[in-house]
Protein backbone atom coordinates (compact mmCIF):
# COMPACT_ATOMS: atom_id res chain seq x y z
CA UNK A 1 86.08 -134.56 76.65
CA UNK A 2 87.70 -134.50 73.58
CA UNK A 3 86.09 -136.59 70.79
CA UNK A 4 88.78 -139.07 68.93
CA UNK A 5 89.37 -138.65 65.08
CA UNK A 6 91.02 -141.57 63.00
CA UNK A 7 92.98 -141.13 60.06
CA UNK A 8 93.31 -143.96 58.45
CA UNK A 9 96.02 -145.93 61.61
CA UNK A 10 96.55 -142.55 63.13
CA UNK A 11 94.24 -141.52 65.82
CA UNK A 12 94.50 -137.98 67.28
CA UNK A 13 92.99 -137.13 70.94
CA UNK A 14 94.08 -140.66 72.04
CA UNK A 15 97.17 -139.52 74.28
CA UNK A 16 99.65 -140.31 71.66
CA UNK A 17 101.43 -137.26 69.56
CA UNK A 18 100.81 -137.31 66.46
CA UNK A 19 103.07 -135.47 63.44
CA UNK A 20 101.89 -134.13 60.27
CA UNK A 21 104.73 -132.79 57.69
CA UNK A 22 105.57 -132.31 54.19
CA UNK A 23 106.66 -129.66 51.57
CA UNK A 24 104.99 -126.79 51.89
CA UNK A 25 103.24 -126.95 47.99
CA UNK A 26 104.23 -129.96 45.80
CA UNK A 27 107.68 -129.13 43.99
CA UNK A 28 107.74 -132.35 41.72
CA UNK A 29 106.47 -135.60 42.06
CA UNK A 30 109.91 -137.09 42.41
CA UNK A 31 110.72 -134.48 45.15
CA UNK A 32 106.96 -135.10 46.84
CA UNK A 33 108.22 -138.87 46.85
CA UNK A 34 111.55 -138.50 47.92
CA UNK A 35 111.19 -135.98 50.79
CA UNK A 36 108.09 -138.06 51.80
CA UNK A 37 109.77 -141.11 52.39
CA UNK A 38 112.60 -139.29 53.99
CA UNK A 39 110.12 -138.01 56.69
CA UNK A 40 108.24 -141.39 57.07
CA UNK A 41 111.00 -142.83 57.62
CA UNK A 42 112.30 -140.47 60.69
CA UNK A 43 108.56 -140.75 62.32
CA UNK A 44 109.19 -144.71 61.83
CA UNK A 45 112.18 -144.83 63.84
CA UNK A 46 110.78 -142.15 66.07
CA UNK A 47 107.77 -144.57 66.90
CA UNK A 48 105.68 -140.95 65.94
CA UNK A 49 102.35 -141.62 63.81
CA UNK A 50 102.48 -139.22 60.67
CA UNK A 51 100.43 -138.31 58.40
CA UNK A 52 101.94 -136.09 55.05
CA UNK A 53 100.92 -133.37 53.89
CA UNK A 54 101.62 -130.86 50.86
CA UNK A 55 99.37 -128.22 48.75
CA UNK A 56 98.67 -129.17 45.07
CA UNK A 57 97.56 -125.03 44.90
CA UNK A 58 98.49 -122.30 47.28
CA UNK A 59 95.59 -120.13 46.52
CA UNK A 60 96.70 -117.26 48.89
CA UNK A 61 100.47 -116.53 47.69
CA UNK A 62 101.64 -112.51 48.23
CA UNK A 63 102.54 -112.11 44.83
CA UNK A 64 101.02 -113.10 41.44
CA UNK A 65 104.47 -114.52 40.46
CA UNK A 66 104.84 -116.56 43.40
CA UNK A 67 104.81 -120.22 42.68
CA UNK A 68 101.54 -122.30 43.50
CA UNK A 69 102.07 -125.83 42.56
CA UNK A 70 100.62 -128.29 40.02
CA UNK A 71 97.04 -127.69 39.95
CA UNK A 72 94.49 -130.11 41.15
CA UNK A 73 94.34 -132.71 38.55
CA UNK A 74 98.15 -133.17 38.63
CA UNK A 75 98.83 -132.70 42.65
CA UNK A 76 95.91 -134.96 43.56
CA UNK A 77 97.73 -137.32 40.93
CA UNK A 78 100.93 -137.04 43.08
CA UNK A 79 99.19 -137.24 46.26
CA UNK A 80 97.56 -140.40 45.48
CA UNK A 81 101.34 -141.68 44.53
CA UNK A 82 102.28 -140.72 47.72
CA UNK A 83 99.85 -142.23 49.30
CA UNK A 84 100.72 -145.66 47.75
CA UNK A 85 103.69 -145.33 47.91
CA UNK A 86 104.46 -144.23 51.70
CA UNK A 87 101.80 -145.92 53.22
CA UNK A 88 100.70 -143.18 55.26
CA UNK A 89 97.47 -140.79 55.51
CA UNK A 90 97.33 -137.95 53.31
CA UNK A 91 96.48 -134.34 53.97
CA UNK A 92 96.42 -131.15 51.43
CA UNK A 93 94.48 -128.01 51.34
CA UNK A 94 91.31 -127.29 49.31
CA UNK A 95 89.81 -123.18 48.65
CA UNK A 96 86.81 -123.69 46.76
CA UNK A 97 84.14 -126.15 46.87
CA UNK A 98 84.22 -127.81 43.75
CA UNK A 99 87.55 -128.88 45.10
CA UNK A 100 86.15 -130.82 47.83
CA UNK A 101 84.63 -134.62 46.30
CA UNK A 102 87.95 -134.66 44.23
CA UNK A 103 90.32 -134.41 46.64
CA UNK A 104 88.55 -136.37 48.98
CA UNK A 105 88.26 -139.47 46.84
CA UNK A 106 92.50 -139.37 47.06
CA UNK A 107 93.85 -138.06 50.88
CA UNK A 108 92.42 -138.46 54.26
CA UNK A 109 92.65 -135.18 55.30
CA UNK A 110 90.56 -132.14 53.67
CA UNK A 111 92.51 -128.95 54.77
CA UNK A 112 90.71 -125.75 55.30
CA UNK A 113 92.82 -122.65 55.15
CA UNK A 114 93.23 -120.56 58.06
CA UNK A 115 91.56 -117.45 56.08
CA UNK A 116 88.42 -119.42 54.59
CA UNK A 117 87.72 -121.07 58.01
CA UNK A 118 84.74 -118.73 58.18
CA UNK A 119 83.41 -119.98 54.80
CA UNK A 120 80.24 -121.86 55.33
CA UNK A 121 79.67 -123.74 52.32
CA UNK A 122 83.28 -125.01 52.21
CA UNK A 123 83.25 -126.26 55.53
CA UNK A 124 79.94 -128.18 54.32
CA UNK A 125 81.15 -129.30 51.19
CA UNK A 126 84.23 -130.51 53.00
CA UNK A 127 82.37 -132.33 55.95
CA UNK A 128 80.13 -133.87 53.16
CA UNK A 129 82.28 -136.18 51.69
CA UNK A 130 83.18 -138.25 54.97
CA UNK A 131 86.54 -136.96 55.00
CA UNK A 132 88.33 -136.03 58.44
CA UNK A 133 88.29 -132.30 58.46
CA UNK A 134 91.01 -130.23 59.26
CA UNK A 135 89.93 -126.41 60.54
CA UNK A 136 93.10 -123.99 60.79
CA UNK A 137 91.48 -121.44 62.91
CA UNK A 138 92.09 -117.65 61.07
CA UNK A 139 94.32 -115.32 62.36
CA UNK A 140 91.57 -113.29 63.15
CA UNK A 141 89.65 -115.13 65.59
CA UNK A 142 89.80 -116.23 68.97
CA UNK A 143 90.01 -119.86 70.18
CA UNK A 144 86.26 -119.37 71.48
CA UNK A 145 85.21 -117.99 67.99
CA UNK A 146 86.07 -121.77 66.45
CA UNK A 147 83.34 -123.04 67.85
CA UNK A 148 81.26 -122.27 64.71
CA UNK A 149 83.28 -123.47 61.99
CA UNK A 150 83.43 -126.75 63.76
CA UNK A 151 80.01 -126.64 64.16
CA UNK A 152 79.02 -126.16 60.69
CA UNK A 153 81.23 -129.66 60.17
CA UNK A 154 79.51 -131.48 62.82
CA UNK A 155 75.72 -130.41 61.69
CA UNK A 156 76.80 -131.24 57.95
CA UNK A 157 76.99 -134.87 59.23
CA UNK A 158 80.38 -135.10 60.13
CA UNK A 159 81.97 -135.77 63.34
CA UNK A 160 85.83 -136.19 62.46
CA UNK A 161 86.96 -133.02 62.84
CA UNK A 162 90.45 -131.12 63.84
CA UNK A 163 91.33 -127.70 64.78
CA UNK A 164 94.86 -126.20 64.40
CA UNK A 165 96.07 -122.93 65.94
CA UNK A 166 98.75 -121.08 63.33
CA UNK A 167 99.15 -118.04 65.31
CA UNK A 168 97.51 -114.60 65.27
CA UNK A 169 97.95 -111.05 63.13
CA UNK A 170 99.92 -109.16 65.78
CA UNK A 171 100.38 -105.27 63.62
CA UNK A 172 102.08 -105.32 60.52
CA UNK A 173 104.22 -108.72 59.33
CA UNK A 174 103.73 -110.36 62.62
CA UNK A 175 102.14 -113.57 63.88
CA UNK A 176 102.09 -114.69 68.17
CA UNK A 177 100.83 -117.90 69.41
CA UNK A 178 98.65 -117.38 72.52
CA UNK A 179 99.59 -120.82 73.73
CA UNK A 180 96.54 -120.71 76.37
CA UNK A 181 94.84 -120.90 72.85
CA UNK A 182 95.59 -124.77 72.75
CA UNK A 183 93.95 -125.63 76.16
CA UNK A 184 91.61 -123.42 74.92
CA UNK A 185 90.55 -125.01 71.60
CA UNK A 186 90.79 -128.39 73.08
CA UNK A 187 87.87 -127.11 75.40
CA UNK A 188 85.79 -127.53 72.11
CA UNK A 189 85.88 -131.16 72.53
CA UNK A 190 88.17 -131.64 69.03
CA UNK A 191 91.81 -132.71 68.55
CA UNK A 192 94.43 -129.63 68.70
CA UNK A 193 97.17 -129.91 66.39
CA UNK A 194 100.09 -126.84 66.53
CA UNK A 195 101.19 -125.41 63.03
CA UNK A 196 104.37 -124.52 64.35
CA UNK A 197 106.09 -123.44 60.84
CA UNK A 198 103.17 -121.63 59.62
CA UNK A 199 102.96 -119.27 63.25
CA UNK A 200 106.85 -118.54 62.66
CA UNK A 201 106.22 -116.57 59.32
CA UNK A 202 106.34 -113.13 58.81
CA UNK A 203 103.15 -112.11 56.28
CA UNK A 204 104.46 -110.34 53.79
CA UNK A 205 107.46 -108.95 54.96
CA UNK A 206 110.29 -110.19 52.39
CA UNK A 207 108.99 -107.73 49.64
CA UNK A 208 106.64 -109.14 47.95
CA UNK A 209 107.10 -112.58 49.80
CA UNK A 210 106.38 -113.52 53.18
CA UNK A 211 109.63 -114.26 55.15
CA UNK A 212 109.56 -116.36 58.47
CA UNK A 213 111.55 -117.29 61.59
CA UNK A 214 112.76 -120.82 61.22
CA UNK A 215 115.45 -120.60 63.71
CA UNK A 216 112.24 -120.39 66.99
CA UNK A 217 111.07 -123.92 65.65
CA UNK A 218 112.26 -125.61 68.55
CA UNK A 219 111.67 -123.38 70.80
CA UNK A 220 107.89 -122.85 69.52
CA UNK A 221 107.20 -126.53 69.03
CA UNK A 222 108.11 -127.63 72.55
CA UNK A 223 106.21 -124.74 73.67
CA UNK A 224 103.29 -125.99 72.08
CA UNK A 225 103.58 -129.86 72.85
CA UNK A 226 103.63 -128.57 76.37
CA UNK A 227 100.65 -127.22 76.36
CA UNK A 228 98.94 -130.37 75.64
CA UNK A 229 98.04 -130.55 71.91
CA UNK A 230 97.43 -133.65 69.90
CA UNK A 231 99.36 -133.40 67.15
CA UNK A 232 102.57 -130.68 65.26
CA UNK A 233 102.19 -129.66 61.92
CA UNK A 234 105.35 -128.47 60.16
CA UNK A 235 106.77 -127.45 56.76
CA UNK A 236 109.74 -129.84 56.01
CA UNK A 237 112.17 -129.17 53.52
CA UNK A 238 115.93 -130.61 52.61
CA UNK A 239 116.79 -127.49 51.67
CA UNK A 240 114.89 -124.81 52.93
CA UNK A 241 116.35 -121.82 51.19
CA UNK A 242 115.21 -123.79 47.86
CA UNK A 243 112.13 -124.48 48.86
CA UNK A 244 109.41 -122.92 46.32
CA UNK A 245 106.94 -121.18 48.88
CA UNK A 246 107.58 -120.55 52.43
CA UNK A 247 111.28 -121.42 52.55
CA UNK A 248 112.00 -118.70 55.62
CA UNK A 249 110.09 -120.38 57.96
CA UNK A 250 110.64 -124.40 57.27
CA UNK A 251 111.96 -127.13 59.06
CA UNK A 252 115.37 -128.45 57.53
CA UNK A 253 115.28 -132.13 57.34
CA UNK A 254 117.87 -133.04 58.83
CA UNK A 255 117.33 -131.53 62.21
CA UNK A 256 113.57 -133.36 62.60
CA UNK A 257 115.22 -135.97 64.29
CA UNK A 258 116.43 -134.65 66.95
CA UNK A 259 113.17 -132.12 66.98
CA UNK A 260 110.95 -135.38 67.23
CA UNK A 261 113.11 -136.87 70.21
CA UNK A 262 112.77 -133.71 71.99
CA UNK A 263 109.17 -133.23 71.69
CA UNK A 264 108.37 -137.13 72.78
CA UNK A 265 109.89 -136.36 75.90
CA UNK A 266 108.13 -132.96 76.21
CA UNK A 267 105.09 -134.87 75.54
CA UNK A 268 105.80 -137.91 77.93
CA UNK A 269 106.33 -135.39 80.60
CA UNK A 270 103.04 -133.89 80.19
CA UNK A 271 101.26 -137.48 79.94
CA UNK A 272 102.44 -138.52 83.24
CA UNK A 273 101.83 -134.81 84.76
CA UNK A 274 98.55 -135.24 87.50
């Protein structure tokens, strides 16, 4: 059975979907505000609970000139602003463990990257602070193989944790979702959440970039709702081709409203399935 994890007022593994969205790395703090409110305020009318999320460092960029964000002193800054401000849980990414106690004394949500999921004494120094956890399994491991990074959470002391599938290597430039991975994962007894935007990139494939496939984020996020996760995870942007790190494969604003109806209904469906 599949152990409930509160953030804050959002509970995942409680039958109700949850979303978690944002800018991929923190542009601004006026455009971290602005595009924050603007998704809050589509969950709110959606009746979705959401929880944002942005990096304050993408560690793992292609290139050395690729743009990573404000640091940790100024993006945990914004992210407490945001937090204020929205009125929502927080979520954001941390890659080393000194990073850990800060950020968890500002969001809810300690992120670990899909390629340091194997790290042991990040996953400790994450579950130590109390904060919910957040586990993206790597895109070299099966579902089954998760079991150990979540159990290095629960035997630091901490309980609250979440696992999210964001697709597998698959050759050169390529990521697939096994979507029997979900069922899978959830077999673990955690929360599933589906990082749809993340599984439609294409790993360094736009010279010297990675590019994506934003134009299957329909089609990959019902997929995934079907399958009976907890909660979507998506890269939101007003203008995607502006965006300052994965632009190719994130959500344009404007059409998550009509994305979030979709996927309630997907999800309803498989709530009242026997």
């Amino acid at each position: 059975m599949v152990q409930p994890v509160h953030v804050g007022p959002v509970t995942f593994g409680a039958g109700k979907l949850v979303l978690i969205a944002g800018p991929c790395v923190i542009e601004c703090e006026t455009h971290a505000l602005e595009l924050g409110h603007a998704i809050a305020a589509i969950a709110r009318e959606a009746g979705v609970p959401y929880i944002y999320k942005a990096s304050f460092d993408k560690a793992n960029r292609t290139s050395l000139s690729s743009f990573r964000g404000p640091g940790l002193d100024a993006g945990l800054r914004i992210l407490g602003r945001v937090k204020a401000e929205l009125g929502v849980p927080v979520l954001t990414d941390i890659h080393e463990t000194a990073q850990a106690a800060p950020a968890a004394a500002v969001v809810d949500v300690l992120q670990i990257p899909a390629f340091l999921c194997r790290q042991t004494d990040l996953l400790v120094a994450a579950a130590r602070t109390g904060a919910v956890v957040n586990i993206k399994k790597g895109q070299f491991l099966s579902p089954a193989e998760m079991k150990y990074p979540l159990d290095k959470v629960r035997a630091s002391g901490n309980p609250q944790v979440l696992l999210t599938e964001r697709g597998t290597s698959f050759g050169y430039h390529n990521l697939v979702v096994d979507m029997r991975s979900l069922p899978q994962l959830r077999a673990l007894e955690a929360p599933v959440i589906y990082d749809v935007t993340h599984s439609l990139q294409l790993p360094g494939a736009g010279d010297g970039r990675t590019a994506g496939q934003a134009a299957y984020i329909e089609t990959m996020a019902s997929a995934g709702v079907a399958a009976g996760v907890d909660g979507v995870f998506m890269e939101v942007h007003e203008d995607p081709s502006r965006a300052k790190s994965d632009a190719e494969n994130a959500l344009r604003l404007d059409r998550l409203p009509a994305l979030l109806q979709r996927l309630l209904r997907v999800h309803a469906a498989v709530q009242a399935a026997p």
